[in-house]
N, C-alpha and C. Protein backbone atom coordinates (compact mmCIF):
# COMPACT_ATOMS: atom_id res chain seq x y z
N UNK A 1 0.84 -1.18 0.00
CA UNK A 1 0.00 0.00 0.00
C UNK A 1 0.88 1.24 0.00
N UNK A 2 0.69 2.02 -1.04
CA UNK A 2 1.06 3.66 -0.64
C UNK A 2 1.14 4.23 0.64
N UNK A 3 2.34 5.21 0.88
CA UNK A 3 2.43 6.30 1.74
C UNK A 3 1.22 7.18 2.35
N UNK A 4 0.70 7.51 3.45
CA UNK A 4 -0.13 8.22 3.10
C UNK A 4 0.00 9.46 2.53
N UNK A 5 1.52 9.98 2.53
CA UNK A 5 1.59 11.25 2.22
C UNK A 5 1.72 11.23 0.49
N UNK A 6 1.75 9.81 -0.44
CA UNK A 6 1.92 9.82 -1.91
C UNK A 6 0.04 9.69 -2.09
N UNK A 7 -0.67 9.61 -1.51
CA UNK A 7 -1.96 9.98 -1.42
C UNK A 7 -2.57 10.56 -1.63
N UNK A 8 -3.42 11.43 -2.27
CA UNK A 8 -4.33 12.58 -2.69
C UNK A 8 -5.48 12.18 -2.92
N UNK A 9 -6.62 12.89 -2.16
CA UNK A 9 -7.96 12.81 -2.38
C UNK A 9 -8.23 13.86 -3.71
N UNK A 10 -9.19 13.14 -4.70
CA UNK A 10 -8.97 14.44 -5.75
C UNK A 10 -10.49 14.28 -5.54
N UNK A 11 -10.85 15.56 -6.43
CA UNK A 11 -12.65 15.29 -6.86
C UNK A 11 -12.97 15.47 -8.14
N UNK A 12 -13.48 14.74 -8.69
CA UNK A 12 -14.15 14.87 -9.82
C UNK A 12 -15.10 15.11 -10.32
N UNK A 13 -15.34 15.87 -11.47
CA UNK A 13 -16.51 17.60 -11.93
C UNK A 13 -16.45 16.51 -13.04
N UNK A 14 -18.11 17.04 -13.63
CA UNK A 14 -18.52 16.31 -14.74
C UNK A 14 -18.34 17.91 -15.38
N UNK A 15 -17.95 17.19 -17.20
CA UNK A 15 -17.41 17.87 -17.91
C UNK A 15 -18.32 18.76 -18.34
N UNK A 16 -19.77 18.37 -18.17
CA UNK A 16 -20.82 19.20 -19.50
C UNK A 16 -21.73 20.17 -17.82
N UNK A 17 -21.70 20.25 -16.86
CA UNK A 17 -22.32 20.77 -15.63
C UNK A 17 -21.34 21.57 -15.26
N UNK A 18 -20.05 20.60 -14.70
CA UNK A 18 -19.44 21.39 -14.05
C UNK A 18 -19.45 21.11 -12.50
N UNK A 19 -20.42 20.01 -11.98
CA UNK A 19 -20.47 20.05 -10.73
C UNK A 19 -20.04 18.95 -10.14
N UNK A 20 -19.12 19.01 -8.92
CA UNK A 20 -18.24 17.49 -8.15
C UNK A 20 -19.03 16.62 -8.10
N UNK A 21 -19.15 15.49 -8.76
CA UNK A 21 -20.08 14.50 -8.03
C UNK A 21 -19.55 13.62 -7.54
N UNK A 22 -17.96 13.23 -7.78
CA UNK A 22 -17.25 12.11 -6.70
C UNK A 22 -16.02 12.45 -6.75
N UNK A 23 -15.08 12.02 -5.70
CA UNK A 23 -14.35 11.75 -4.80
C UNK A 23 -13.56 10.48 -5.10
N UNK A 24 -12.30 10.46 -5.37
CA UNK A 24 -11.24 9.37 -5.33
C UNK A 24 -9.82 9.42 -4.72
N UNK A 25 -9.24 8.80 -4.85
CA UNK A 25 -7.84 8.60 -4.40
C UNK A 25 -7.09 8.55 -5.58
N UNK A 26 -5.74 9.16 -5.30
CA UNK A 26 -4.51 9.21 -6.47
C UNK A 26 -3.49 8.97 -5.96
N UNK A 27 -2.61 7.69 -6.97
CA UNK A 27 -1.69 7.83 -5.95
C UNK A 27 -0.23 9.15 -6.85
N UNK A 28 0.17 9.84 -6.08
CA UNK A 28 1.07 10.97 -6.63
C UNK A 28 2.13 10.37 -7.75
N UNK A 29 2.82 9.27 -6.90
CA UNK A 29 4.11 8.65 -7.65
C UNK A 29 3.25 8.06 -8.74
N UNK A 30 2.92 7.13 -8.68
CA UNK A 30 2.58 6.30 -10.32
C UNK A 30 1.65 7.29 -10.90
N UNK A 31 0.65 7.52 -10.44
CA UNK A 31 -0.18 8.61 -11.91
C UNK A 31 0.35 9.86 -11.98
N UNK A 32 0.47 10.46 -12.81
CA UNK A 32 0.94 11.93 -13.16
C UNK A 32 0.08 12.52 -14.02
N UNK A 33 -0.77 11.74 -14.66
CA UNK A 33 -1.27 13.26 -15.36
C UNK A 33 -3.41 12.55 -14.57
N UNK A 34 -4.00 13.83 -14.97
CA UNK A 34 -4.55 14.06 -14.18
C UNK A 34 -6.31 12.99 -14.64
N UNK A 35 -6.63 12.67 -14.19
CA UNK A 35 -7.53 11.45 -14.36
C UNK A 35 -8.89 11.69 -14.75
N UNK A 36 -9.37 10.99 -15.80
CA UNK A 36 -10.17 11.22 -16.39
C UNK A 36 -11.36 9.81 -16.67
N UNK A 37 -12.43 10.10 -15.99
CA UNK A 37 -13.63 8.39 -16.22
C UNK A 37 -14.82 9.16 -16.70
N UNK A 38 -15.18 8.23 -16.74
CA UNK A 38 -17.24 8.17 -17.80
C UNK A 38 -17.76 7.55 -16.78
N UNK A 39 -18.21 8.53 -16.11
CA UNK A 39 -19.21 8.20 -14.96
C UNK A 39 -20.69 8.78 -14.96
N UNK A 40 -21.73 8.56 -14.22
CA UNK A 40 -22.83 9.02 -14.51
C UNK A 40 -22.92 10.16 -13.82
N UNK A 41 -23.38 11.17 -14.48
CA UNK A 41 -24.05 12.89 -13.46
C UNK A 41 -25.62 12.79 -13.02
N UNK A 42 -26.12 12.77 -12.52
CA UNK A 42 -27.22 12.60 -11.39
C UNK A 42 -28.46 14.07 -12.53
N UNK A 43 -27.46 14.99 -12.10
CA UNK A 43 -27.75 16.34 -12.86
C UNK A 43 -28.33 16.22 -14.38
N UNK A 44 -27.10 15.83 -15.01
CA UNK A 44 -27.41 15.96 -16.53
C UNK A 44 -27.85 14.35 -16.98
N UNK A 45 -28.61 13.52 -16.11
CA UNK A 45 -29.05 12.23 -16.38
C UNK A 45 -28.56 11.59 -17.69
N UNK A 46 -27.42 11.51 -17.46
CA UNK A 46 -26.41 10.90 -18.38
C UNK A 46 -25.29 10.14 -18.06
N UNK A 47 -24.45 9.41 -18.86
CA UNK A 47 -23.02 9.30 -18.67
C UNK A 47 -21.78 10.22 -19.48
N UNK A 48 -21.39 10.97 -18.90
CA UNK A 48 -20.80 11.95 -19.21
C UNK A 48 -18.75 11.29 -18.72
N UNK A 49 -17.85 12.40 -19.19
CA UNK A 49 -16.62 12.29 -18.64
C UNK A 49 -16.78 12.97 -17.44
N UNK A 50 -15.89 12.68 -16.35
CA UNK A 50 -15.54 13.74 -14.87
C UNK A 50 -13.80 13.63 -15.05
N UNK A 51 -13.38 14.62 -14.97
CA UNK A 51 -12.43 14.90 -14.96
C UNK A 51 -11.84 15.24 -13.51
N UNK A 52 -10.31 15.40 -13.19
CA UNK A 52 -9.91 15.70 -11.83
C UNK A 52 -9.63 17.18 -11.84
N UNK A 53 -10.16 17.29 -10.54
CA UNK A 53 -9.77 19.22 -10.20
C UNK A 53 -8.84 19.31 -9.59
């Protein structure tokens, strides 16, 4: 398991709203660039991308 300090809570904003709808973990050392899933927005009753802030 990771450090806690190579750890980062990020949040993730759907691309077409704009608004956080979840919450993950990163780990610093192995990922570097910034994370991107197709998750569902509640909001825009879709599956959209969320990107990390």
């Amino acid at each position: 398991m990771a450090k806690k300090e190579n750890v980062l809570i990020v949040a993730l904003a759907c691309s077409q709203c704009g608004r956080y709808n979840y919450y993950t973990r990163k780990n610093r050392q192995k990922v570097r660039a910034k994370l991107a899933f197709r998750k569902y927005c509640r909001w825009c009753r879709k599956h959209t991308e969320h990107k990390e802030v």
